[in-house]
PDB file of N, CA and C in Angstrom:
ATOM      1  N   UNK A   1       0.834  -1.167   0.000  1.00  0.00           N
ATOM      2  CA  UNK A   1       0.000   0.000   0.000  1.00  0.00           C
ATOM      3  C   UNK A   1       0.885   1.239   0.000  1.00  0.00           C
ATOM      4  N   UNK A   2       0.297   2.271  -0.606  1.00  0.00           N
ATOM      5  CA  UNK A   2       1.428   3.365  -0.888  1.00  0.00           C
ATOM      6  C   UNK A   2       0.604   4.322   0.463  1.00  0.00           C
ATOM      7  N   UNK A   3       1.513   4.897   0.795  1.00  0.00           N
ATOM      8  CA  UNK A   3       1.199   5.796   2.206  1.00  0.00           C
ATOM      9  C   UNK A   3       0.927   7.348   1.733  1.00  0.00           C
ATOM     10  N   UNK A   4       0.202   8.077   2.190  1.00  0.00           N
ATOM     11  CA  UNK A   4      -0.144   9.213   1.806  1.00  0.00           C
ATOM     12  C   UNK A   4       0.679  10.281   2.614  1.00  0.00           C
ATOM     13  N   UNK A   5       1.237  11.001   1.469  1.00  0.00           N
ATOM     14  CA  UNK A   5       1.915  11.649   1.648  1.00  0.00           C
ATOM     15  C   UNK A   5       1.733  13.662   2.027  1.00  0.00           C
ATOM     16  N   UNK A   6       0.728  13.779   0.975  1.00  0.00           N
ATOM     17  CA  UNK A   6       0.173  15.124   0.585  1.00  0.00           C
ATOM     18  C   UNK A   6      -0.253  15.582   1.882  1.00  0.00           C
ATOM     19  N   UNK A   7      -0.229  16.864   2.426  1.00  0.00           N
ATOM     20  CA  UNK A   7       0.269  17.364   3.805  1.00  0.00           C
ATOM     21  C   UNK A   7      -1.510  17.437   4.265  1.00  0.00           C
ATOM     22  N   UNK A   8      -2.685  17.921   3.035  1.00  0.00           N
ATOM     23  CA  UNK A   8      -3.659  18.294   3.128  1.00  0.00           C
ATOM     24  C   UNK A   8      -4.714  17.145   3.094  1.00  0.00           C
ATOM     25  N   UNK A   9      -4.487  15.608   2.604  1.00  0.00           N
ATOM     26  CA  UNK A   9      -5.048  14.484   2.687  1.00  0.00           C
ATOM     27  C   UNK A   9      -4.393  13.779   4.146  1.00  0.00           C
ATOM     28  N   UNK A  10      -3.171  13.710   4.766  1.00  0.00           N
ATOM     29  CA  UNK A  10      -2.258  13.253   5.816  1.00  0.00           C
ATOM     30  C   UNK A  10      -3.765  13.768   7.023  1.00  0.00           C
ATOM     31  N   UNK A  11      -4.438  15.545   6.800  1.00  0.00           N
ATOM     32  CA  UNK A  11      -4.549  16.196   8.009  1.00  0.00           C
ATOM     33  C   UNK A  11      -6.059  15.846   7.971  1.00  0.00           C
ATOM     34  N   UNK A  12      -6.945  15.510   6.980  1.00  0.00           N
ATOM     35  CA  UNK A  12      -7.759  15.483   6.893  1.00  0.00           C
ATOM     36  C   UNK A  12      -8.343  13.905   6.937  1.00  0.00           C
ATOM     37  N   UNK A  13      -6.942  12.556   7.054  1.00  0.00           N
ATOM     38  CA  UNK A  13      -7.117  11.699   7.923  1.00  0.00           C
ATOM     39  C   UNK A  13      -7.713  11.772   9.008  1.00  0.00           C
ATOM     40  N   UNK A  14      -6.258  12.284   9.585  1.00  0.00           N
ATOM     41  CA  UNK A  14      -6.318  12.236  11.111  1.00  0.00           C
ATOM     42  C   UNK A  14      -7.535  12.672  11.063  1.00  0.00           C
ATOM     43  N   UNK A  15      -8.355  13.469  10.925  1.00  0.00           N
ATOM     44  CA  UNK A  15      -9.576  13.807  11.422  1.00  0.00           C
ATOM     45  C   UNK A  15     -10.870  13.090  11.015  1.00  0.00           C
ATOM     46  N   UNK A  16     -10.615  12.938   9.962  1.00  0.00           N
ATOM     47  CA  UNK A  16     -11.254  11.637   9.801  1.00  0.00           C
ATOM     48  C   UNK A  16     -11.672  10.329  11.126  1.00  0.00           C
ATOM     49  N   UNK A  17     -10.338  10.068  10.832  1.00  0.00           N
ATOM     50  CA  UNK A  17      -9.896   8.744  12.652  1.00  0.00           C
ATOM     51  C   UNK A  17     -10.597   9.394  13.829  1.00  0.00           C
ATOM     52  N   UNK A  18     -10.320  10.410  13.868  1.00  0.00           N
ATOM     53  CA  UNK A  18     -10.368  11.174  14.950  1.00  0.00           C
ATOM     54  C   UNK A  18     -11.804  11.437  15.552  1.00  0.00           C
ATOM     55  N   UNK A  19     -12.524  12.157  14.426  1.00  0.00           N
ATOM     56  CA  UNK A  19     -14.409  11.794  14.127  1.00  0.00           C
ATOM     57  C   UNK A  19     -14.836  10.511  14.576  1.00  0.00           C
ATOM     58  N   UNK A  20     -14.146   9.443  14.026  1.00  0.00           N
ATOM     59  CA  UNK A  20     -14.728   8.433  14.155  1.00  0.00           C
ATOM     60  C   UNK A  20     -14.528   8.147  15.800  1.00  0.00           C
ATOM     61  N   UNK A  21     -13.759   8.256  16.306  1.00  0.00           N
ATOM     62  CA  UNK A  21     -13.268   8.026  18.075  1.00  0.00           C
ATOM     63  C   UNK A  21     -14.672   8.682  18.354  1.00  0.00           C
ATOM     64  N   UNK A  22     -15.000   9.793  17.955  1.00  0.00           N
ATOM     65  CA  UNK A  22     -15.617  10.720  18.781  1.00  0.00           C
ATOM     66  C   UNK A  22     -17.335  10.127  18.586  1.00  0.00           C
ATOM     67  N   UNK A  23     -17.410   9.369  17.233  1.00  0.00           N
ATOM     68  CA  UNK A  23     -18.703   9.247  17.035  1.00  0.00           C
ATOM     69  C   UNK A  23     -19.243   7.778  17.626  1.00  0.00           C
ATOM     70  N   UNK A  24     -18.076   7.019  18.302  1.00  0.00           N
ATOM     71  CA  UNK A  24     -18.364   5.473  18.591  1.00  0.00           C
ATOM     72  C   UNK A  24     -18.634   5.760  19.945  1.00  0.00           C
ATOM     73  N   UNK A  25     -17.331   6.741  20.547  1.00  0.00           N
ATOM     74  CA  UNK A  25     -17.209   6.768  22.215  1.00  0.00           C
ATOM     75  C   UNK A  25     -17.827   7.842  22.452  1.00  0.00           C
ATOM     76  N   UNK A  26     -18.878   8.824  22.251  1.00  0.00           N
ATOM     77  CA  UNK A  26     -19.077   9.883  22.810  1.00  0.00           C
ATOM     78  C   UNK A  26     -19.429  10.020  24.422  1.00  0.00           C
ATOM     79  N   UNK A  27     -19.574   8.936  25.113  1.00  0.00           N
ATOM     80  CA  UNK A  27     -19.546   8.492  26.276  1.00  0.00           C
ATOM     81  C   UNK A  27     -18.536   8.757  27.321  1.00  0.00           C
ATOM     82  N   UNK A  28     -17.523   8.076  26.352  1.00  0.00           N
ATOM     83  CA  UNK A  28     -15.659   8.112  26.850  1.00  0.00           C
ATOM     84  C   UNK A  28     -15.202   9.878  26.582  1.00  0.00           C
ATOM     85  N   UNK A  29     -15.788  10.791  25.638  1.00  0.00           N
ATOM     86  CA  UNK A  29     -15.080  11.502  25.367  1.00  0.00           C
ATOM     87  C   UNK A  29     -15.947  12.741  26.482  1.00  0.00           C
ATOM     88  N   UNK A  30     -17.255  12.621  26.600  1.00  0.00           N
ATOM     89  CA  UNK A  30     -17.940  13.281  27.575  1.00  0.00           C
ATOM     90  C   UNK A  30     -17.014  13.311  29.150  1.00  0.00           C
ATOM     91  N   UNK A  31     -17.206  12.024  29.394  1.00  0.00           N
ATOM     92  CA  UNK A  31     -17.092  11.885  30.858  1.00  0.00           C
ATOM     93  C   UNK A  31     -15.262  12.203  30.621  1.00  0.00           C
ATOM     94  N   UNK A  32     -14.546  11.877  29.972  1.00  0.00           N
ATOM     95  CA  UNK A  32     -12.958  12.650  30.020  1.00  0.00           C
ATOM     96  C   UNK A  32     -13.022  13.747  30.201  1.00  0.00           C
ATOM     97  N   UNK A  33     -13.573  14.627  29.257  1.00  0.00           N
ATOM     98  CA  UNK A  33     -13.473  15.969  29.444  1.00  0.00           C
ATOM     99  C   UNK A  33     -13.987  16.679  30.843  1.00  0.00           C
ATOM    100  N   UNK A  34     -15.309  15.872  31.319  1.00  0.00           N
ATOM    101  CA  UNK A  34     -15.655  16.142  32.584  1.00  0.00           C
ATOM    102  C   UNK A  34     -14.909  15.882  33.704  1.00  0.00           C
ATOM    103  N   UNK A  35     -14.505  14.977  33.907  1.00  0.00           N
ATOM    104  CA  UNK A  35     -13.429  14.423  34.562  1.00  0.00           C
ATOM    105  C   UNK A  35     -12.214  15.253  34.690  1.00  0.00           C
ATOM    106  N   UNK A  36     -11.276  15.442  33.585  1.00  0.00           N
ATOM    107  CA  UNK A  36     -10.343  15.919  33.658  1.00  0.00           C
ATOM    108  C   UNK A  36      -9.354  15.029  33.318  1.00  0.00           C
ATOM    109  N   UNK A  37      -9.487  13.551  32.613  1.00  0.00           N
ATOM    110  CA  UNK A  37      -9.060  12.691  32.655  1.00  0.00           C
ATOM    111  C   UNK A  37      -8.935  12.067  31.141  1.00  0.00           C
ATOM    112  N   UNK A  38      -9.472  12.627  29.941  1.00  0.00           N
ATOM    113  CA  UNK A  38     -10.098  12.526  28.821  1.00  0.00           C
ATOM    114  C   UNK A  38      -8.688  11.046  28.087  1.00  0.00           C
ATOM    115  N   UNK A  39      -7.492  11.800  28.012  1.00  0.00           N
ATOM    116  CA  UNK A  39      -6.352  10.947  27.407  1.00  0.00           C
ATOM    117  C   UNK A  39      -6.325   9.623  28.049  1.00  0.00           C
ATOM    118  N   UNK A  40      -6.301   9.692  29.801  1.00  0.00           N
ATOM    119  CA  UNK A  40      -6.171   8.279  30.100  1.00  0.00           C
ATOM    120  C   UNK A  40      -7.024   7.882  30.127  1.00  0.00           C
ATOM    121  N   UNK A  41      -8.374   7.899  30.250  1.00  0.00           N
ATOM    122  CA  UNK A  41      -9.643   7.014  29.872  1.00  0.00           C
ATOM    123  C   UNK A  41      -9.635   6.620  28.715  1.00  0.00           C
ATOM    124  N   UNK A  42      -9.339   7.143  27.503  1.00  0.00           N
ATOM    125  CA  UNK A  42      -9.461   6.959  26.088  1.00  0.00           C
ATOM    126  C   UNK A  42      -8.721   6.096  25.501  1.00  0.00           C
ATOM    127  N   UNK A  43      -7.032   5.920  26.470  1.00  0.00           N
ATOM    128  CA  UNK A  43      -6.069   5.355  25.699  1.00  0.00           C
ATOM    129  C   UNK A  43      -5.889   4.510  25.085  1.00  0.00           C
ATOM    130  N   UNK A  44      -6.425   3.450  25.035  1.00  0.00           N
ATOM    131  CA  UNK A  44      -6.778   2.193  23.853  1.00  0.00           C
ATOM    132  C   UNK A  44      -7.300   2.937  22.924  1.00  0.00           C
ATOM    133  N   UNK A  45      -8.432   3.576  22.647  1.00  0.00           N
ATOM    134  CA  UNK A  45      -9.269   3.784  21.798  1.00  0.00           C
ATOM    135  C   UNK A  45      -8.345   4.797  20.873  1.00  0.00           C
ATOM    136  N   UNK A  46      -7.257   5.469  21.304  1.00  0.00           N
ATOM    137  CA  UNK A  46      -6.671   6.448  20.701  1.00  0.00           C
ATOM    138  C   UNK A  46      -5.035   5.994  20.280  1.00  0.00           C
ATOM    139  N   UNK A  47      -4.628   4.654  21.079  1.00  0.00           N
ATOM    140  CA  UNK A  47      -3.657   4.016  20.831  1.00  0.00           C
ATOM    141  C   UNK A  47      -3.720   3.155  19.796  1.00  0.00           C
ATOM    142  N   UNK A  48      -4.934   2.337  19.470  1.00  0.00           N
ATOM    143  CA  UNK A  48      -5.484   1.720  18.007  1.00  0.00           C
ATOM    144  C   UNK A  48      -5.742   2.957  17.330  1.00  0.00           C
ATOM    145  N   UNK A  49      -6.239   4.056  17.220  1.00  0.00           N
ATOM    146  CA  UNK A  49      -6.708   5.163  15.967  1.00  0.00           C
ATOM    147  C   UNK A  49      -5.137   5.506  15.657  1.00  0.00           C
ATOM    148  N   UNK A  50      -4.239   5.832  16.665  1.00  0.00           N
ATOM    149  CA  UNK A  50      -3.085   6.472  16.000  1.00  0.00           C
ATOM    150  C   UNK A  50      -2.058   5.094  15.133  1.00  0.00           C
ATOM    151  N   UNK A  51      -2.396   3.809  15.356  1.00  0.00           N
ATOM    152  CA  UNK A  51      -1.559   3.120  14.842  1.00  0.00           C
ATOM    153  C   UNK A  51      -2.344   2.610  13.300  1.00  0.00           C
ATOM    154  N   UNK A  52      -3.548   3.038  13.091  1.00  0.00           N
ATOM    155  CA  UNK A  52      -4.344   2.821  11.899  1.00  0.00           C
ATOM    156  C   UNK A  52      -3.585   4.336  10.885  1.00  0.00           C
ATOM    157  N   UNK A  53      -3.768   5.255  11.318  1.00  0.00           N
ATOM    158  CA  UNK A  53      -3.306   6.927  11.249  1.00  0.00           C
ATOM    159  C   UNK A  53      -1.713   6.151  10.678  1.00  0.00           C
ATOM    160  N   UNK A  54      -1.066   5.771  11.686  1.00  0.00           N
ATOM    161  CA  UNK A  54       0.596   5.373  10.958  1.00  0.00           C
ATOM    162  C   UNK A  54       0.928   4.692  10.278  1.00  0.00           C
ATOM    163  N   UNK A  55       0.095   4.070  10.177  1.00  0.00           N
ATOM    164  CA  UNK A  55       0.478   2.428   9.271  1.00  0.00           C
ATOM    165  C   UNK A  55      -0.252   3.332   7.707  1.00  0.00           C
ATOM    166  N   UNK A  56      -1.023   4.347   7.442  1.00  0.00           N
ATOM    167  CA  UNK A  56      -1.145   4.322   6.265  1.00  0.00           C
ATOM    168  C   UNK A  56      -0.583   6.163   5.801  1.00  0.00           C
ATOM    169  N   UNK A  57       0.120   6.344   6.934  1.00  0.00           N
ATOM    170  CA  UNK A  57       0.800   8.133   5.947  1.00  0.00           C
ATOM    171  C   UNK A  57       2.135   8.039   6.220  1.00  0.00           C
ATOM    172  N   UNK A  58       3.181   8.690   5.577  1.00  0.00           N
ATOM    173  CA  UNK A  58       4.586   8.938   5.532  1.00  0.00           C
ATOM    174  C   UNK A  58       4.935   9.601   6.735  1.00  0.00           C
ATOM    175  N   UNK A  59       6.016   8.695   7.439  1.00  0.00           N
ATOM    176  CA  UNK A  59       6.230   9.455   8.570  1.00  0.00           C
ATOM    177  C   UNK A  59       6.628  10.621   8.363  1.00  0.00           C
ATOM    178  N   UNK A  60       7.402  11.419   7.299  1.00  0.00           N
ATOM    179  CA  UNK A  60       7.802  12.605   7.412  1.00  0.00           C
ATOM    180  C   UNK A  60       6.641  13.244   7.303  1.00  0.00           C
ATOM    181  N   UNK A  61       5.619  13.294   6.529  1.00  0.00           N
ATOM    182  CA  UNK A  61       4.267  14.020   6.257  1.00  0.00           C
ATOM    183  C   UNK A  61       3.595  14.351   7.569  1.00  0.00           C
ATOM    184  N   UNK A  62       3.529  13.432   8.253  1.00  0.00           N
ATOM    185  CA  UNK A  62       2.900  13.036   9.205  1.00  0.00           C
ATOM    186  C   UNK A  62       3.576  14.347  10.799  1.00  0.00           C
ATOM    187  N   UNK A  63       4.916  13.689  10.790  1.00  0.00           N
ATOM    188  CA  UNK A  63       5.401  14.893  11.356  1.00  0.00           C
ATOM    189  C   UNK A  63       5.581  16.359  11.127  1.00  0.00           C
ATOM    190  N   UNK A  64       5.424  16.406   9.418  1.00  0.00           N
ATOM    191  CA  UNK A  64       5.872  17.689   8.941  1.00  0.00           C
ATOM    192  C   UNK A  64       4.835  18.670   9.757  1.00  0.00           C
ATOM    193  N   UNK A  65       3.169  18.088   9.657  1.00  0.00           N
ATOM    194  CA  UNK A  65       2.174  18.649   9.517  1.00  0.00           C
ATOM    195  C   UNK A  65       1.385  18.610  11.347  1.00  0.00           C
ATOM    196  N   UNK A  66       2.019  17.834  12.028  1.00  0.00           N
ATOM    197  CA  UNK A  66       1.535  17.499  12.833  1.00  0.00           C
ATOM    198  C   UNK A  66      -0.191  17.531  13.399  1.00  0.00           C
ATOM    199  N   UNK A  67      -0.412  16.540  12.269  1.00  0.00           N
ATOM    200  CA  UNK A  67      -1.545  16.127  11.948  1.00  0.00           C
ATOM    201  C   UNK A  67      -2.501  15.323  12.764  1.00  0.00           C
ATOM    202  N   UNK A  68      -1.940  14.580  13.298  1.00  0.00           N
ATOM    203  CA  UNK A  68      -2.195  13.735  14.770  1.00  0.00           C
ATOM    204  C   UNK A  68      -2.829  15.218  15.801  1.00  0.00           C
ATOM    205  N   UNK A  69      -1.880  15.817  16.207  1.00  0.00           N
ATOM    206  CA  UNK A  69      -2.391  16.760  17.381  1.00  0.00           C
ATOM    207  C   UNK A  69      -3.142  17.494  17.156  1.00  0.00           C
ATOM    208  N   UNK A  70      -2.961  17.702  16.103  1.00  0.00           N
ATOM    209  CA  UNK A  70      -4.317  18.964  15.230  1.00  0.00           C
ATOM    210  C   UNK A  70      -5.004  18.238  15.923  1.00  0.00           C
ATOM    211  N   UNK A  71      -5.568  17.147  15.008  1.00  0.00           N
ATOM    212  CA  UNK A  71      -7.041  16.398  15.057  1.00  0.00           C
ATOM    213  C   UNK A  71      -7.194  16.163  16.478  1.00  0.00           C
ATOM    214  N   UNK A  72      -6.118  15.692  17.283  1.00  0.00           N
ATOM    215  CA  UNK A  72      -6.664  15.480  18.400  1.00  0.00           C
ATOM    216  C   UNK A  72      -7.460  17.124  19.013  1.00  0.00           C
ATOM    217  N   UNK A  73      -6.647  17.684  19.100  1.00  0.00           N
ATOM    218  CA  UNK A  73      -7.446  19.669  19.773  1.00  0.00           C
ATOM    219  C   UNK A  73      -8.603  19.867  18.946  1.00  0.00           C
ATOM    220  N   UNK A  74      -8.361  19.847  17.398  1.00  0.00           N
ATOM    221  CA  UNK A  74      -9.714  20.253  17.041  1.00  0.00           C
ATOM    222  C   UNK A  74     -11.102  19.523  17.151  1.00  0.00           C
ATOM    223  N   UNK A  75     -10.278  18.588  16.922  1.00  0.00           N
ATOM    224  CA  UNK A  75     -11.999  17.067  16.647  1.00  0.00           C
ATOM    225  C   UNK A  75     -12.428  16.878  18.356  1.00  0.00           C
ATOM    226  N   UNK A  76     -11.336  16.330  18.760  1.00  0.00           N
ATOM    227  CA  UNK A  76     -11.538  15.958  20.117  1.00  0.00           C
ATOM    228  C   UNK A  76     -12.127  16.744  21.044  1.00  0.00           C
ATOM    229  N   UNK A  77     -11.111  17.527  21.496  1.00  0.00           N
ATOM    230  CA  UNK A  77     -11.313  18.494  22.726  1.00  0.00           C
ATOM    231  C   UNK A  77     -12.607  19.712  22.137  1.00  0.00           C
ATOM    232  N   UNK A  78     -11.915  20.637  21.517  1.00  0.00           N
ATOM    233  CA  UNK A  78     -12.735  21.841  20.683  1.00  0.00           C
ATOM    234  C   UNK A  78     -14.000  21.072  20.573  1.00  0.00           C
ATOM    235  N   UNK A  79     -14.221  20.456  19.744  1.00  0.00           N
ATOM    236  CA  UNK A  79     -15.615  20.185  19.210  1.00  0.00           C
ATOM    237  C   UNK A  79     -16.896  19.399  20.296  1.00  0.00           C
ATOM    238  N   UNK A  80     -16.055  19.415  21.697  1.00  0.00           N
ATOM    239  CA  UNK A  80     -16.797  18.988  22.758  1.00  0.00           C
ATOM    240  C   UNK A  80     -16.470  19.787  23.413  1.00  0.00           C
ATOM    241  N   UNK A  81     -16.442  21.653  23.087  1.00  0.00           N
ATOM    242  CA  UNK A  81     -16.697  22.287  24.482  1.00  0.00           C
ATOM    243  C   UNK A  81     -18.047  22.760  24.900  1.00  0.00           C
ATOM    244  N   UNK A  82     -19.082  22.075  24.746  1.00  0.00           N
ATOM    245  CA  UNK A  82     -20.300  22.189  24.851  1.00  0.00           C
ATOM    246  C   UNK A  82     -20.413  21.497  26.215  1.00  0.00           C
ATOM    247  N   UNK A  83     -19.280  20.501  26.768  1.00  0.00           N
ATOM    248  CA  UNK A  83     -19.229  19.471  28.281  1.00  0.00           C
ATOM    249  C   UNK A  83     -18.583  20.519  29.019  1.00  0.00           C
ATOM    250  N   UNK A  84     -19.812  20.112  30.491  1.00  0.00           N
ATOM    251  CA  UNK A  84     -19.471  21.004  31.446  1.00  0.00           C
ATOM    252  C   UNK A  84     -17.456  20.385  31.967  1.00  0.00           C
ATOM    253  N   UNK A  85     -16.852  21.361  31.881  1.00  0.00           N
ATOM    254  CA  UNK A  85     -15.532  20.608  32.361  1.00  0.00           C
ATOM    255  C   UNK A  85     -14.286  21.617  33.617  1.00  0.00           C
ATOM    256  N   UNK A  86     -14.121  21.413  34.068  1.00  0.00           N
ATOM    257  CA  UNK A  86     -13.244  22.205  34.908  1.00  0.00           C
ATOM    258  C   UNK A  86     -11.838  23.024  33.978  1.00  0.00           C
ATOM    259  N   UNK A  87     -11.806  21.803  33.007  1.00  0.00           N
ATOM    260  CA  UNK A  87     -10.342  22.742  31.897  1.00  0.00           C
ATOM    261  C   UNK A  87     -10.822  23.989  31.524  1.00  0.00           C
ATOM    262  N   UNK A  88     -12.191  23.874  30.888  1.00  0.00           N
ATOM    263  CA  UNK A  88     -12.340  25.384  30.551  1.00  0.00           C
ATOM    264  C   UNK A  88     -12.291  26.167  31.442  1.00  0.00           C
TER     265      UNK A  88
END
């Protein structure tokens, strides 16, 4: 399989993956954010998404763009500040 390289398909993975975390677990991603605890409750669920995420883009792409963390702040966190949470 050829790995994707292009900086603007690499970012729009990750968010992709990232959506999908959010649309299976919205449970896990609620009560994290409430909590204060969101990464270590999640960590399987985000330790399989990031190794699906690596196994199919170029590691340099991947780092160039830091595409992973995007998606994690925007998809993840951002798009659930509607949960009551102490971070905000």
């Amino acid at each position: 399989m050829t790995r994707i390289a292009d900086p603007e398909r690499v970012l729009r993975l990750a968010r992709a993956v990232v959506s999908d975390i959010v649309m299976y677990h919205p449970d896990l991603v609620r009560d994290g954010l409430a909590n204060d605890d969101l990464f270590e409750r999640m960590a399987s669920e985000l330790a399989e998404a990031r190794e699906y995420f690596d196994e199919r883009v170029e590691e340099r792409a991947a780092h160039a763009t830091n595409a992973w963390n995007r998606a994690l702040v925007d998809v993840l966190v951002y798009r659930s500040k509607h949960v009551r949470s102490r971070i905000w």
